[in-house]
Protein backbone atom coordinates (compact mmCIF):
# COMPACT_ATOMS: atom_id res chain seq x y z
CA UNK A 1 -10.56 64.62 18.53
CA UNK A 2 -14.33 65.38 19.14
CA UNK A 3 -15.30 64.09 16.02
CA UNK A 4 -13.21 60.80 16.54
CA UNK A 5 -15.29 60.15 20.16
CA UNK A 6 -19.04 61.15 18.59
CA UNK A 7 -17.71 58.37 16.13
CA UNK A 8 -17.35 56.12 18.80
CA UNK A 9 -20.26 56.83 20.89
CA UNK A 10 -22.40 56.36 17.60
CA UNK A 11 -20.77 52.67 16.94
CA UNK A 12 -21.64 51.95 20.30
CA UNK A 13 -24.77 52.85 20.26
CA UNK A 14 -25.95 50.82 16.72
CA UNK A 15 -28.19 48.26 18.23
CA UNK A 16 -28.50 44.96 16.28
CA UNK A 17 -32.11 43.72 15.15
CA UNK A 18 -34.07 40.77 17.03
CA UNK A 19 -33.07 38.91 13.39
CA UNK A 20 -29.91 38.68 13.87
CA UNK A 21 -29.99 37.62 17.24
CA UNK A 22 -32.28 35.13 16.50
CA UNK A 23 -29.97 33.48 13.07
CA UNK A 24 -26.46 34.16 15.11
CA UNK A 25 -28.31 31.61 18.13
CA UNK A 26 -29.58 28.86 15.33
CA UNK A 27 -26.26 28.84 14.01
CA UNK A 28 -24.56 28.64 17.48
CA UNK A 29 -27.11 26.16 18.17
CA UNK A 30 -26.26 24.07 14.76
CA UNK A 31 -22.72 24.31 15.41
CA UNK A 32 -23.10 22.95 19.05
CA UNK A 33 -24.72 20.24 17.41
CA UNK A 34 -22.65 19.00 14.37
CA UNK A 35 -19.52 19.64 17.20
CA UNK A 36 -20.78 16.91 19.56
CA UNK A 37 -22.39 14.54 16.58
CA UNK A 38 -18.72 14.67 15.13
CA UNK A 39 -16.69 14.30 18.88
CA UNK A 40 -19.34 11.85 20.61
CA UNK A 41 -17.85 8.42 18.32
CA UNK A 42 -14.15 9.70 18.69
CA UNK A 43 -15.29 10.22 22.80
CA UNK A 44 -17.14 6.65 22.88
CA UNK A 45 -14.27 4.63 21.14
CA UNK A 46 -11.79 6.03 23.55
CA UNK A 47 -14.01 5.67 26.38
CA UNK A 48 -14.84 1.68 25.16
CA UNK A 49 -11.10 0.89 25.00
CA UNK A 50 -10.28 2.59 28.46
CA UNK A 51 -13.21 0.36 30.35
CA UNK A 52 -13.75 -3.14 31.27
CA UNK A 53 -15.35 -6.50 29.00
CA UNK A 54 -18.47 -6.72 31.31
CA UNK A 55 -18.61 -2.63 31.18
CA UNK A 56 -18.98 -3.03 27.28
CA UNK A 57 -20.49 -6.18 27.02
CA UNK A 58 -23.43 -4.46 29.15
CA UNK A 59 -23.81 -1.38 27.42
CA UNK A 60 -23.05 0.53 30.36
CA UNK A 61 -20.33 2.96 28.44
CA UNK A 62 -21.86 6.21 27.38
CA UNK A 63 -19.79 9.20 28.04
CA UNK A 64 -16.58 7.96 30.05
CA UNK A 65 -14.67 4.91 30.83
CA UNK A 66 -16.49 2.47 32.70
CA UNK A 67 -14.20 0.22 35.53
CA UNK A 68 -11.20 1.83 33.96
CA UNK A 69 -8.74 -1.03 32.66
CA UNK A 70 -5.55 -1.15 30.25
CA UNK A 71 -6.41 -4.68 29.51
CA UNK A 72 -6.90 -3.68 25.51
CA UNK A 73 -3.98 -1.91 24.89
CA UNK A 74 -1.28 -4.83 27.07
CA UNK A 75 -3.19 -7.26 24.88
CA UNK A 76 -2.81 -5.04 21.51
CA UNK A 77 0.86 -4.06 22.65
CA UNK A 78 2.07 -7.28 23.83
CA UNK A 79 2.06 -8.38 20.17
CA UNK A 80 5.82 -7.59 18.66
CA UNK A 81 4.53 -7.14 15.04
CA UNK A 82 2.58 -4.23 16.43
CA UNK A 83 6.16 -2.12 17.43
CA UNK A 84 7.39 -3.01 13.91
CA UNK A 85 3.89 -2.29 12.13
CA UNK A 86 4.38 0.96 13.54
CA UNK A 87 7.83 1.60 12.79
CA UNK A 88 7.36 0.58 9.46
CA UNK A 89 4.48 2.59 8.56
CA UNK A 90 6.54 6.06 9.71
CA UNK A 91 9.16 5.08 7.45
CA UNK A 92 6.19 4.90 4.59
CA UNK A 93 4.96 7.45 5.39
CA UNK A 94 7.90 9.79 6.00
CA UNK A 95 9.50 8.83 2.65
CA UNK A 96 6.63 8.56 0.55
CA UNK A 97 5.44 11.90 1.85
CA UNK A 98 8.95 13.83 1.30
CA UNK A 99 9.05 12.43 -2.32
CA UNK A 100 5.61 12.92 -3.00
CA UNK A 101 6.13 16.63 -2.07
CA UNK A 102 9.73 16.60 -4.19
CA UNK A 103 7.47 15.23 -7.25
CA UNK A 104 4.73 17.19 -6.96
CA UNK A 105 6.64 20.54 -6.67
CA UNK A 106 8.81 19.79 -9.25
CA UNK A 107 5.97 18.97 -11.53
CA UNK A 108 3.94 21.43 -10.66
CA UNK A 109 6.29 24.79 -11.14
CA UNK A 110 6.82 23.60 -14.47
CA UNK A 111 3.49 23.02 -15.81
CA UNK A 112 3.15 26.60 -14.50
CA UNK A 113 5.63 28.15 -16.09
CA UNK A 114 4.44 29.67 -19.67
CA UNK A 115 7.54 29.41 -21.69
CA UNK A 116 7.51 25.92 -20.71
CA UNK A 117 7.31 23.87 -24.06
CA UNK A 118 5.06 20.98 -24.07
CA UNK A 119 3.07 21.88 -20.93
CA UNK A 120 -0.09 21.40 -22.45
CA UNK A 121 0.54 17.83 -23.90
CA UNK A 122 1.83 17.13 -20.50
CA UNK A 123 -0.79 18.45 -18.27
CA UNK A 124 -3.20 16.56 -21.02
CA UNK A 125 -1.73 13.40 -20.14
CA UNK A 126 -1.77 13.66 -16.55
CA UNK A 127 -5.51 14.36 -16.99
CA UNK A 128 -5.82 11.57 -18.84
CA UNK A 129 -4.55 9.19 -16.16
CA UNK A 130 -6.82 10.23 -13.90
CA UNK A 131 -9.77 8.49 -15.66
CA UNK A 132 -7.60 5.44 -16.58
CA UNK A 133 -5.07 3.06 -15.17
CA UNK A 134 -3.62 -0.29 -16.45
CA UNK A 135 -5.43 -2.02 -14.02
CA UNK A 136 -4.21 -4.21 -10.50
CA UNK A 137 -2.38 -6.98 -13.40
CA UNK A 138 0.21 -5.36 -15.56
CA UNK A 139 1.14 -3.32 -12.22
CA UNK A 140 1.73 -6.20 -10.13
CA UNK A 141 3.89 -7.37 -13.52
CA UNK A 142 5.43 -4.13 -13.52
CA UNK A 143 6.65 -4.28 -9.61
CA UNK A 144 7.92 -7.84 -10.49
CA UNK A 145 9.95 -7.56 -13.47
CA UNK A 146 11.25 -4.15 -11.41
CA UNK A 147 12.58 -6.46 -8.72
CA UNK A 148 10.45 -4.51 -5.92
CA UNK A 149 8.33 -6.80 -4.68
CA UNK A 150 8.47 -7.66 -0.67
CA UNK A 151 11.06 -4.29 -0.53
CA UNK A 152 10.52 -0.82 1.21
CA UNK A 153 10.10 0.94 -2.63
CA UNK A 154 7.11 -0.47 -3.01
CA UNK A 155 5.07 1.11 -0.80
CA UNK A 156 6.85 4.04 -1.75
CA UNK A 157 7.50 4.53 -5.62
CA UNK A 158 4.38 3.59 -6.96
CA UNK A 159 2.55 6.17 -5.18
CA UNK A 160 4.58 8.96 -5.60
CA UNK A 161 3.13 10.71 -8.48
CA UNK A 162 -0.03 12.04 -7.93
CA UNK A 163 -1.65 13.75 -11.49
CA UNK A 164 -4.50 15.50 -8.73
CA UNK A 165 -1.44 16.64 -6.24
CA UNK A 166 0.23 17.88 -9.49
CA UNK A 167 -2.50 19.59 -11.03
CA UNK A 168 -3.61 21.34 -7.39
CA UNK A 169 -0.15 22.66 -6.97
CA UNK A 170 0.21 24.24 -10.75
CA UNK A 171 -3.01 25.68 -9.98
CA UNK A 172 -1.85 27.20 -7.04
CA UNK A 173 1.29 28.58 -7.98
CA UNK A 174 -0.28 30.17 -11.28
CA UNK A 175 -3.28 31.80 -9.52
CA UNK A 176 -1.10 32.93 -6.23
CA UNK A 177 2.28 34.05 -7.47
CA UNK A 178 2.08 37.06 -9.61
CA UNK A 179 4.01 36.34 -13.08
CA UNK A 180 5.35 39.95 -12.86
CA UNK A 181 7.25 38.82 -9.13
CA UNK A 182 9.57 35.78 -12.02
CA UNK A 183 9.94 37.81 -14.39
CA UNK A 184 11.73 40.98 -12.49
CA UNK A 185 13.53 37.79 -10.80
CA UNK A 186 14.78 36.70 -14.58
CA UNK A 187 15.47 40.21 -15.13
CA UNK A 188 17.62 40.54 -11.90
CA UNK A 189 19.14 37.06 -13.67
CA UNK A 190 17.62 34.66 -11.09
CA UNK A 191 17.79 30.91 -13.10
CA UNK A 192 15.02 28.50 -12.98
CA UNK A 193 16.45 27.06 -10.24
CA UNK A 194 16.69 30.41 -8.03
CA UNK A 195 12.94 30.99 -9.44
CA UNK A 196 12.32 27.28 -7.44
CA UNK A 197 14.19 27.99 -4.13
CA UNK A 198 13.92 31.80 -3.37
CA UNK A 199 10.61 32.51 -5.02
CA UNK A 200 8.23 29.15 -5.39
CA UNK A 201 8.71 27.03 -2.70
CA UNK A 202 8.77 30.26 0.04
CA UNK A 203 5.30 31.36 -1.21
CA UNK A 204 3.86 27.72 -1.43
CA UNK A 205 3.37 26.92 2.60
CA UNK A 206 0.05 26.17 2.30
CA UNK A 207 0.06 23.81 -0.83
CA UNK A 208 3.19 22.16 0.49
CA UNK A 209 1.45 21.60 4.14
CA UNK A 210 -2.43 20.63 2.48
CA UNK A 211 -0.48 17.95 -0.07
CA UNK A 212 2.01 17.01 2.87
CA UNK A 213 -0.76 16.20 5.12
CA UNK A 214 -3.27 14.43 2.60
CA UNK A 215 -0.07 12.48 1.35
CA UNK A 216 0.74 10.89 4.55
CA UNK A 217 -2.97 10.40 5.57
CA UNK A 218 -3.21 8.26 2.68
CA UNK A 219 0.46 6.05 3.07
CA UNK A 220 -0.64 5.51 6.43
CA UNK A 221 -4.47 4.34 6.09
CA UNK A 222 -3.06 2.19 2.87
CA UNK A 223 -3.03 -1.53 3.11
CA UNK A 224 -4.01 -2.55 0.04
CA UNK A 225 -0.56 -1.83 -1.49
CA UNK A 226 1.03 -4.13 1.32
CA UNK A 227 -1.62 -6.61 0.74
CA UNK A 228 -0.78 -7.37 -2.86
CA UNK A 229 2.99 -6.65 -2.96
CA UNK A 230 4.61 -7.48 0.10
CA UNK A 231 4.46 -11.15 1.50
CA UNK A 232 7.34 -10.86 4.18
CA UNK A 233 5.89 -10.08 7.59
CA UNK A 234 8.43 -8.21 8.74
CA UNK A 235 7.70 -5.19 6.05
CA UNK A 236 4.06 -4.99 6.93
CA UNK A 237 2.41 -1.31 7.72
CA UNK A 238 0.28 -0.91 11.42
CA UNK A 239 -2.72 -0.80 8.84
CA UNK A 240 -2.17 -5.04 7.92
CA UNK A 241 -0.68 -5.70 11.33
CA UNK A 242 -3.36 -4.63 12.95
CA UNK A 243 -5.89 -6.13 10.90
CA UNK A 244 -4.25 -9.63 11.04
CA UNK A 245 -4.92 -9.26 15.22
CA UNK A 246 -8.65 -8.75 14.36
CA UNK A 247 -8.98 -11.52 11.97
CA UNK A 248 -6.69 -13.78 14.65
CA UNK A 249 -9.10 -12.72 17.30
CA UNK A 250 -12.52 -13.03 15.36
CA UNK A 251 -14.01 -16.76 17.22
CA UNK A 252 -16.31 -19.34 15.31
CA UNK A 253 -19.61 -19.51 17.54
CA UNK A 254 -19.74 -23.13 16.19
CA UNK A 255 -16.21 -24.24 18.01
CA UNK A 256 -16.93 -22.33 21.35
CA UNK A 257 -19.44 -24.59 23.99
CA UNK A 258 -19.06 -22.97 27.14
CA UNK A 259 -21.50 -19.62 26.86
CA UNK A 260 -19.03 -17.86 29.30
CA UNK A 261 -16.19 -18.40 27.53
CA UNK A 262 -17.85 -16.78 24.54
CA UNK A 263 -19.16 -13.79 26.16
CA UNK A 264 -15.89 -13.32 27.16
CA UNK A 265 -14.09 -13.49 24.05
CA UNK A 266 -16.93 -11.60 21.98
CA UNK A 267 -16.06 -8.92 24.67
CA UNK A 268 -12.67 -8.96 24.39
CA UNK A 269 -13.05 -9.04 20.44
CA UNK A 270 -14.68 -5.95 21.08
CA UNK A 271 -12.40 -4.47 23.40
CA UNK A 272 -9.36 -4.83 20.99
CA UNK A 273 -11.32 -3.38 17.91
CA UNK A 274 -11.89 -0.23 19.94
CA UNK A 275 -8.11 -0.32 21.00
CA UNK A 276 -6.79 -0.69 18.10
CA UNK A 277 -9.27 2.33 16.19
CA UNK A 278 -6.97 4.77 18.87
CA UNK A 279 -3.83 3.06 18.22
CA UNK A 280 -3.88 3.36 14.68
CA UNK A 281 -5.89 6.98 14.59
CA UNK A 282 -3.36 8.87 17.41
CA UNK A 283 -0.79 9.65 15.16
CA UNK A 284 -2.99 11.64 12.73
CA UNK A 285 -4.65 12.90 15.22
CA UNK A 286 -1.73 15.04 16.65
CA UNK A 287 -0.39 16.11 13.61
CA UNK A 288 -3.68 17.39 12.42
CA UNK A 289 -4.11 21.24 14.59
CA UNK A 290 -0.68 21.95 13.54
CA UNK A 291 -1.90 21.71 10.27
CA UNK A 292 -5.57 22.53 10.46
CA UNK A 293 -4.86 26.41 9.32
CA UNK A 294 -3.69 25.71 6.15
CA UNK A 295 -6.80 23.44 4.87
CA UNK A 296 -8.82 27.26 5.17
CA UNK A 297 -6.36 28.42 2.53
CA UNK A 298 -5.83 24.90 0.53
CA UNK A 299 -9.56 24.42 -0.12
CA UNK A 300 -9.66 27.94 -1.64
CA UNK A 301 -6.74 27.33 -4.39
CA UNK A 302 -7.86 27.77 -7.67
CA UNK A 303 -11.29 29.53 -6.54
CA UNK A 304 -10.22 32.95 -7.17
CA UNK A 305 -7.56 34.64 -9.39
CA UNK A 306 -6.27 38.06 -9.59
């Protein structure tokens, strides 16, 4: 008992040199700074969107909103495609992301497995179309003479199979899952399948959540997809919706005579840009901290193997 409170008193009493007082404050001092070089845009868009046209227009918007005003978001909101931009780019998202996830876990156990025949003519090839494609062409003929053009698939099923998603996750499972923990499991007479369910997928939170989350963030920035394949307005994503608003709103100098007219509509130009940066960030913006935790652990996969 004496021993264990000398111990004590000793840690207590280890003072720390000026150095390290001196490199902990730089890096506090750093941090403070890359915090608010990284927070003050997200701050200033919000705060733009949330003020008036002559508050903008000015330059008087620094930190907070400036003659607070909704005017923005009615104008952005007011627009019907926008509800149906939206709830068609969840149901991109949501479906592309669960079967991107099916894929990519399917895929990936396998090419994991050793006794797997063929893995390394298949894990070749999925390398290899990573450096080349078909090209925009015999894809768009592909989607035609597959009868998916200007349908919900085709934002979904071309996307889908991702050779870096498929390669992260084999490396994953292979440098985190101890070989020894399937093969007591085949010995117990676990099938592939049980291997899968009970033993894979459990262990695989991270991976799951890091391609989950980089899967959606991609279906719902896309718009190039629903730029080339889909022509009927009702299936466009938020991402083209709100992008035909811009280009609807964008004025020709040339066709505008009155100077107050077009200090009002550059402002209001302005206004809606800002408006619709938060509309079309908010949703990835709450998901992210539930999923922040697991990007610690999915930028470490493959880094280290016991």
């Amino acid at each position: 008992m004496t021993a264990r409170v000398t111990l004590r008193k000793r840690r207590r009493g280890i003072r720390q040199p000026w150095s390290d007082y001196v490199f902990d404050g730089i890096s506090a001092l750093l941090l403070v700074v890359a915090g608010l070089l990284v927070a003050y845009p997200l701050i200033y868009v919000v705060s733009s969107s949330l003020s008036s046209t002559s508050a903008v227009m000015g330059g008087r918007v620094w930190l907070y909103p400036v003659e607070p005003s909704l005017t923005a978001y009615k104008a952005v909101f007011e627009n019907r495609q926008i509800t149906t931009g939206y709830i068609n780019s969840f149901v991109y998202t949501a479906l592309g992301t669960i079967l991107t996830l099916v894929v990519t876990m399917l895929s990936g156990f396998c090419l994991s497995r050793k006794d797997f025949f063929g893995r390394g003519a298949f894990s070749a090839l999925l390398v290899f179309t990573m450096f080349f494609s078909g090209g925009l062409i015999p894809s768009y003929l592909l989607v035609r003479d597959l009868h998916m053009l200007n349908t919900i698939w085709v934002m979904v099923l071309p996307g889908a199979v991702s050779a870096w998603f498929i390669m992260l996750t084999r490396t994953y499972i292979k440098s985190s899952i101890p070989d020894e923990l399937f093969e007591s499991a085949n010995l117990d007479g676990c099938t592939v399948y049980g291997m899968l369910a009970h033993i894979a997928l459990p262990l695989s939170g991270s991976i799951i959540a890091v391609v989950g989350l980089y899967s959606a963030v991609g279906i719902w920035n896309g718009y190039f997809d629903a730029f080339i394949y889909l022509s009927d307005k009702k299936l466009y994503p938020l991402q083209v919706v709100l992008r035909n608003i811009l280009i609807l709103n964008q004025m020709d100098v040339a066709a505008v005579q009155d100077l107050r007219d077009l200090a009002t509509r550059q402002g209001m130009s302005n206004l809606l840009k800002y408006a619709i940066i938060v509309v079309s960030s908010a949703p990835l913006l709450v998901l992210y901290p539930f999923v922040q935790k697991y990007f610690v652990k999915g930028v470490m996969i493959g880094s280290l193997k016991g």
